[in-house]
C-alpha atoms as a PDB file:
ATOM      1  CA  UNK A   1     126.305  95.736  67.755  1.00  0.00           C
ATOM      2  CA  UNK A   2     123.495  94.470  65.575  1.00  0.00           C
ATOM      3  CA  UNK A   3     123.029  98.483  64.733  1.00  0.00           C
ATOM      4  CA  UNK A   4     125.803  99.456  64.473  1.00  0.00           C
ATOM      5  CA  UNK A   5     126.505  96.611  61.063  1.00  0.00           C
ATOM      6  CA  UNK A   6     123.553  97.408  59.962  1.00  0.00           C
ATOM      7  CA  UNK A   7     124.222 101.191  59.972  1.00  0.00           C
ATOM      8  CA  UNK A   8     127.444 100.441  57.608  1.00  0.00           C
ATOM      9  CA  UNK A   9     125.775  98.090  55.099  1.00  0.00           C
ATOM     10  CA  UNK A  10     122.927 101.035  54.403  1.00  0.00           C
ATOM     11  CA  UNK A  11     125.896 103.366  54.032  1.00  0.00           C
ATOM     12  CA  UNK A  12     128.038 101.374  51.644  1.00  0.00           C
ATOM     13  CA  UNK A  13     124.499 100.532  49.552  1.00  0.00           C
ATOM     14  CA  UNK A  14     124.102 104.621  49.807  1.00  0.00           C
ATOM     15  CA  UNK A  15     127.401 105.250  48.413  1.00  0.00           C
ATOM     16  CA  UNK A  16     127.655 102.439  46.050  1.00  0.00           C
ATOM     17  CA  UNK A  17     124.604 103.427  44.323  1.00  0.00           C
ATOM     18  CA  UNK A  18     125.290 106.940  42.702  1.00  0.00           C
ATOM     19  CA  UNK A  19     129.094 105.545  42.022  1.00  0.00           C
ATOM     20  CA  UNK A  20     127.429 102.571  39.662  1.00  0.00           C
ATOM     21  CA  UNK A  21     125.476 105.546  37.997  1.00  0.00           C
ATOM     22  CA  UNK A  22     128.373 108.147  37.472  1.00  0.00           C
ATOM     23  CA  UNK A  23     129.967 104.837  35.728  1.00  0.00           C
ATOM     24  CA  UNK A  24     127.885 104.153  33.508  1.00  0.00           C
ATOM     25  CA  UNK A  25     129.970 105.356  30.462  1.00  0.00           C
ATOM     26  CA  UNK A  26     132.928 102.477  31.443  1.00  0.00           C
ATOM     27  CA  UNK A  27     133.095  99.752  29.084  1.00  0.00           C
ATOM     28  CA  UNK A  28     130.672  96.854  30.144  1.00  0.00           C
ATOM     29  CA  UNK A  29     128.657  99.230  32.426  1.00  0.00           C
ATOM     30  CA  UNK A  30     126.346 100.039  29.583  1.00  0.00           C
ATOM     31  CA  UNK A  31     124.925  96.805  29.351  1.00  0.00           C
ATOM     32  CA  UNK A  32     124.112  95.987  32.559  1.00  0.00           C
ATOM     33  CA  UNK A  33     121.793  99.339  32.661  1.00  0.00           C
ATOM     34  CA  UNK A  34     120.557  98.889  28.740  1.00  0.00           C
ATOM     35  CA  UNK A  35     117.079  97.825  28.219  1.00  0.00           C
ATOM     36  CA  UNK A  36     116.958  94.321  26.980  1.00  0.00           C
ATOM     37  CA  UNK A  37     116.124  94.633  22.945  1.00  0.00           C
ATOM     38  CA  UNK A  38     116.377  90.535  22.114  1.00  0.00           C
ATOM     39  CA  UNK A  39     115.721  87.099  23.749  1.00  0.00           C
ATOM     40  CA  UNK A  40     116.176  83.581  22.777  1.00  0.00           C
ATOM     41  CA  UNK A  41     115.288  80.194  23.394  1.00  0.00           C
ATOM     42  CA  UNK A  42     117.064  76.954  22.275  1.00  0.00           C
ATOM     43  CA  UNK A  43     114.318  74.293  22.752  1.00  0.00           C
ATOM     44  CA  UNK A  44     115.669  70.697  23.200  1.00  0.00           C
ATOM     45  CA  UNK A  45     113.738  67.709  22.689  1.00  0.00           C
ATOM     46  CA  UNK A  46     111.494  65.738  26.281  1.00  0.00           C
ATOM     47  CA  UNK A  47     113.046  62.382  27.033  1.00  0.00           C
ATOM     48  CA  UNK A  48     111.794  60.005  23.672  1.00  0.00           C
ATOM     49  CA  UNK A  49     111.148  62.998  21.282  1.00  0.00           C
ATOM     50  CA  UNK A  50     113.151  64.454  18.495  1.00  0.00           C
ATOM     51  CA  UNK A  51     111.895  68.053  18.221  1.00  0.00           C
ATOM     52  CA  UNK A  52     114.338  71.103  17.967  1.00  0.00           C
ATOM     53  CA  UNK A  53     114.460  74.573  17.482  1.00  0.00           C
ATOM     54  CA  UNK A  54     115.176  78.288  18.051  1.00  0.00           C
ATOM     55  CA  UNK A  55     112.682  80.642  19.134  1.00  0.00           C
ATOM     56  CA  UNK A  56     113.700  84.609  19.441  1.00  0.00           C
ATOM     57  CA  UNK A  57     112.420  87.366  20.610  1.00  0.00           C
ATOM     58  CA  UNK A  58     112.692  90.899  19.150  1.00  0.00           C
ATOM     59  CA  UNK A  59     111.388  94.566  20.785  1.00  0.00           C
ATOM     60  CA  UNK A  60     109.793  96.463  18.464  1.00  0.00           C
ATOM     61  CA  UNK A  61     107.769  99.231  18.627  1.00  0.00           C
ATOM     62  CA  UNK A  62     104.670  97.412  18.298  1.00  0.00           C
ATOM     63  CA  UNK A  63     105.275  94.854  20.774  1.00  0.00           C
ATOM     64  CA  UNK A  64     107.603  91.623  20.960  1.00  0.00           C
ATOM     65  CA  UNK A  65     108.215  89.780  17.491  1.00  0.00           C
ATOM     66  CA  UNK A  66     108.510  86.249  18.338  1.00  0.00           C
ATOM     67  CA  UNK A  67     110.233  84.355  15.378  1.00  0.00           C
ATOM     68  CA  UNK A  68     110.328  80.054  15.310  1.00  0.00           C
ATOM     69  CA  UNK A  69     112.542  77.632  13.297  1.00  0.00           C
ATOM     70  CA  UNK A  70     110.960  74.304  14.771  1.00  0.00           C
ATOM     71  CA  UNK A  71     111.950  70.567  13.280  1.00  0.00           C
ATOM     72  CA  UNK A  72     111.005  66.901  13.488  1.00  0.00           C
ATOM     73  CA  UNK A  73     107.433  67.838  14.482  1.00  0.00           C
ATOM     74  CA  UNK A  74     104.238  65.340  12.773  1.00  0.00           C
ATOM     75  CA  UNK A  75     102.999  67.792   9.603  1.00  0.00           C
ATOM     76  CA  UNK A  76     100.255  69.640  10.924  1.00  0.00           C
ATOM     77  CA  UNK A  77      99.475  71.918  14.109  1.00  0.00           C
ATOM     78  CA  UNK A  78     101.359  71.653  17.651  1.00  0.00           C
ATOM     79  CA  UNK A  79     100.449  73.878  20.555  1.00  0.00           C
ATOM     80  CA  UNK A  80     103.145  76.639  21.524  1.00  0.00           C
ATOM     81  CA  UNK A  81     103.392  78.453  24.673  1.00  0.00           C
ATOM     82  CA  UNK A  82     105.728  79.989  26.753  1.00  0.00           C
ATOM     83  CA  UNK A  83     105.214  78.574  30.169  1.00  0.00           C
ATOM     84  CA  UNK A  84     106.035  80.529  33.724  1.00  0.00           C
ATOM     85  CA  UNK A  85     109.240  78.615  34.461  1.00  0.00           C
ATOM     86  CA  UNK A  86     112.559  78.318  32.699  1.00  0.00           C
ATOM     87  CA  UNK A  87     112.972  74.997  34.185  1.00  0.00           C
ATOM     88  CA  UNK A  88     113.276  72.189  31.114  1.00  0.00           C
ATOM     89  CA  UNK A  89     114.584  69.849  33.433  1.00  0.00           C
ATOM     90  CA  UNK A  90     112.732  67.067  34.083  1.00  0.00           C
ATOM     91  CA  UNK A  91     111.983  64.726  31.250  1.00  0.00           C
ATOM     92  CA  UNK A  92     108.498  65.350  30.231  1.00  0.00           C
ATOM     93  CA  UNK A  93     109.101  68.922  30.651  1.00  0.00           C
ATOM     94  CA  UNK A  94     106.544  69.416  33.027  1.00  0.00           C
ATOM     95  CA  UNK A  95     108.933  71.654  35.162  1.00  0.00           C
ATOM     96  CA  UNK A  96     108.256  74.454  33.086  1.00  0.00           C
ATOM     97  CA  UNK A  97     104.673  74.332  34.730  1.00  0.00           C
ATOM     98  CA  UNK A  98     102.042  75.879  33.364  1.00  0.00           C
ATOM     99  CA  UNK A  99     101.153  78.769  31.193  1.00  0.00           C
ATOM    100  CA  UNK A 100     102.717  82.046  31.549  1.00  0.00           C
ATOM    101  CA  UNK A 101      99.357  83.741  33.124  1.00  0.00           C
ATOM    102  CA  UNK A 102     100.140  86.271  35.638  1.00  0.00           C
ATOM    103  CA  UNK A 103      96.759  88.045  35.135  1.00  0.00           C
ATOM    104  CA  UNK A 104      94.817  84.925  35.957  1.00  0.00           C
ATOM    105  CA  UNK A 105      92.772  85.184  32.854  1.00  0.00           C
ATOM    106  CA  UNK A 106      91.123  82.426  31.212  1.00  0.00           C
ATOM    107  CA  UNK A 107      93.521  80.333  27.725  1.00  0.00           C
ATOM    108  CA  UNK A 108      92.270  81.675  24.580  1.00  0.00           C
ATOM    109  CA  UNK A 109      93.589  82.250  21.388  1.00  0.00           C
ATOM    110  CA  UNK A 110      96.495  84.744  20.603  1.00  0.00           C
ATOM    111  CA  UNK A 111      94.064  87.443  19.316  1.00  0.00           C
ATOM    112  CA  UNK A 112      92.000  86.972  22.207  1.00  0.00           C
ATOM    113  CA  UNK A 113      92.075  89.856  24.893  1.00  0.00           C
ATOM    114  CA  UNK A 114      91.349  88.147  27.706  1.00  0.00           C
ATOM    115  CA  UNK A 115      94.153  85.461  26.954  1.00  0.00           C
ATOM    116  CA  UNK A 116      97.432  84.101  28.856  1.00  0.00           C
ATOM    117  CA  UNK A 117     100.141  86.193  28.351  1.00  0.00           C
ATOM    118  CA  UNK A 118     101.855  82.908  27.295  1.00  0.00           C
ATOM    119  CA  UNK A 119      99.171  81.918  24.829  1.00  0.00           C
ATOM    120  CA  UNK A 120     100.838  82.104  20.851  1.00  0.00           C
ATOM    121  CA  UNK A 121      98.606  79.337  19.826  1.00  0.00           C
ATOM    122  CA  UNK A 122      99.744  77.052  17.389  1.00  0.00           C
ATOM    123  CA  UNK A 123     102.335  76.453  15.024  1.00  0.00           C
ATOM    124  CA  UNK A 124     101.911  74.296  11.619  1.00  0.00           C
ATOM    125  CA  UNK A 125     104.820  71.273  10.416  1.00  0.00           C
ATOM    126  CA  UNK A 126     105.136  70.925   6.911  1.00  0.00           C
ATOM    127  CA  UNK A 127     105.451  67.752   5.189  1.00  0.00           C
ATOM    128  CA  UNK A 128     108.591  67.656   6.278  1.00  0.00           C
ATOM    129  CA  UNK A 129     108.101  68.426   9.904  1.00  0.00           C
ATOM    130  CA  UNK A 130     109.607  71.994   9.750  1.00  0.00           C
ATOM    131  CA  UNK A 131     107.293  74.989  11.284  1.00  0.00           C
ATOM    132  CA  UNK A 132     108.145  78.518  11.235  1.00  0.00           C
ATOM    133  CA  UNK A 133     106.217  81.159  12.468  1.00  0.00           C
ATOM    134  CA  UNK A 134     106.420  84.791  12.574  1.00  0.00           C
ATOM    135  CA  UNK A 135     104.264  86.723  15.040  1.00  0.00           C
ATOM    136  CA  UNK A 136     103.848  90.189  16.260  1.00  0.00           C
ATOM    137  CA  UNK A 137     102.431  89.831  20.094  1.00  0.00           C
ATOM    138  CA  UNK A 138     101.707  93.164  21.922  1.00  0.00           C
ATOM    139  CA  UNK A 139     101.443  91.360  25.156  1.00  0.00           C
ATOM    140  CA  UNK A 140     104.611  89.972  25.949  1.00  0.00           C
ATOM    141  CA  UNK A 141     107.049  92.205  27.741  1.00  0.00           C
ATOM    142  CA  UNK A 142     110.561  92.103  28.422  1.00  0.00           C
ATOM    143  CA  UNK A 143     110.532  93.785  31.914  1.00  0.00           C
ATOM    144  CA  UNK A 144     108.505  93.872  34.877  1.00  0.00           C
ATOM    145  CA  UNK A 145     106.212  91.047  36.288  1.00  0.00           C
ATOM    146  CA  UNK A 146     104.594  90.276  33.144  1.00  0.00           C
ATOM    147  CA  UNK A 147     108.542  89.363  31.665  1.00  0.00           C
ATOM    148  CA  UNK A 148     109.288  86.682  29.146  1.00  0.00           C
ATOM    149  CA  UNK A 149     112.883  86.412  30.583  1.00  0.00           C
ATOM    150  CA  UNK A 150     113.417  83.152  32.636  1.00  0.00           C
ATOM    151  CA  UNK A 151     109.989  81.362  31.856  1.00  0.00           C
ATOM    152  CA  UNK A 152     110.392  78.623  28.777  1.00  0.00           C
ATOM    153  CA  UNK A 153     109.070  77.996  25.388  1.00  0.00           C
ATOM    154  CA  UNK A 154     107.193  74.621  25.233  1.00  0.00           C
ATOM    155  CA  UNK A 155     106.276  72.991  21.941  1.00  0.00           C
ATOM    156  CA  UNK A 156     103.168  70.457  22.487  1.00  0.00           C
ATOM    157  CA  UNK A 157     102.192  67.252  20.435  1.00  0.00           C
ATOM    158  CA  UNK A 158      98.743  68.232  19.538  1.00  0.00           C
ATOM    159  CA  UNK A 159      97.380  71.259  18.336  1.00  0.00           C
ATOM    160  CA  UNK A 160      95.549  74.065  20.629  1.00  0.00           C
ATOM    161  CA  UNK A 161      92.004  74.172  20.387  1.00  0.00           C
ATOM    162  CA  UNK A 162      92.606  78.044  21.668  1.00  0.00           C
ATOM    163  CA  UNK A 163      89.345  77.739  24.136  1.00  0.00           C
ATOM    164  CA  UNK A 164      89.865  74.093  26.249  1.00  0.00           C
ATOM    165  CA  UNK A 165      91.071  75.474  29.776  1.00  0.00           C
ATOM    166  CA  UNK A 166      93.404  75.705  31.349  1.00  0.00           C
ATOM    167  CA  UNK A 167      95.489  74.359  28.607  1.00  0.00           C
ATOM    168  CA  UNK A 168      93.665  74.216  25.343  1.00  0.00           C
ATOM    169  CA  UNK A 169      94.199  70.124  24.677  1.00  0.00           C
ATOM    170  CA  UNK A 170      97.688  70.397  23.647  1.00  0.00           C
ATOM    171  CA  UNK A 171      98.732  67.032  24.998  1.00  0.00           C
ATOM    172  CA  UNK A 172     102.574  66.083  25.732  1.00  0.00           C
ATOM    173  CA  UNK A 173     105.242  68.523  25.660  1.00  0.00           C
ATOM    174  CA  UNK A 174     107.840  67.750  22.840  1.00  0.00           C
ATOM    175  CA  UNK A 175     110.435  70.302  23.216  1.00  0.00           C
ATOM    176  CA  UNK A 176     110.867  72.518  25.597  1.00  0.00           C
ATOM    177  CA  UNK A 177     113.694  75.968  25.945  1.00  0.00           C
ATOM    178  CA  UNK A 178     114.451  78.815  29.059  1.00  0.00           C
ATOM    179  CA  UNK A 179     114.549  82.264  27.361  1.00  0.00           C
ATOM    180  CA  UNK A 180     117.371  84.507  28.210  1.00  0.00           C
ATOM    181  CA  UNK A 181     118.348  87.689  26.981  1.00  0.00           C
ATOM    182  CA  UNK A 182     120.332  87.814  23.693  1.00  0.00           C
ATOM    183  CA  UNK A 183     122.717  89.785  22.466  1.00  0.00           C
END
């Protein structure tokens, strides 16, 4: 009996699989097989913090362009990392664990070849509190195991000393966002 169900679920995967592929030119069907071209993250402030922002993501034939809009931060620098889960949810946003580092290579600065895959460094607050930052990262990835997609952004409260390990010093976690895919 056991057989027998599992004989029909292997044949309706069998069939299903070249029908998904002759549709591909049905409305809708083209994005579900379209590489992914943009990402985003919305990061929202840890439980007694103020810091917000927008981080995206762009492919380009370079790499991944990673572009930040970042407020309420102290003027000066602030670590930034994406970390290996998407999970902002608990208040300190330590569920976002650690660094993005599926090689297993030691934290280091964002020029740094042997570096975290997670590993931007830092970003600088005006006066005013307001970082941007425009980067170019040939690392990051939008497929495969080395993926941005579902890990998080985290913004920290002190700046990255870009050779302290694991995490480079960058103290508390201010604001934290899960990148998805954008349109």
């Amino acid at each position: 009996m056991l057989g027998s169900v599992l004989a029909a679920v292997i044949a309706v995967f069998i069939l299903a699989v070249p029908s998904v592929a002759q549709h591909a030119d049905m409305p809708g069907m083209e994005q579900r097989i379209a590489p992914i071209a943009k990402a985003i993250a919305v990061l929202i402030p840890t439980s007694g913090n103020d810091v917000q922002g927008i981080v995206t993501f762009a492919k380009v034939a370079e790499g991944i362009k990673v572009t930040a809009h970042i407020e309420n931060l102290t003027p000066g620098k602030h670590g930034f990392h994406i970390h290996e889960f998407g999970d902002c949810s608990s208040p300190d946003g330590m569920s976002a664990g650690g660094h993005f580092n599926p090689m297993n290579m030691q934290h280091g600065a964002p020029t740094d070849a042997n570096r975290h895959e997670g590993d931007i460094g830092n970003i600088v607050a005006d006066s005013s509190g307001v970082a941007n930052l425009e980067w170019l990262d040939k690392m990051l990835s939008f497929e495969g195991p080395y993926s941005i997609i579902g890990r998080s952004v985290v913004v920290h409260a002190n700046e990255d000393d870009l050779k302290s390990q694991p995490t480079g010093n960058a103290g508390a976690r201010l604001a934290c966002g899960a990148i998805g895919i954008a349109k």
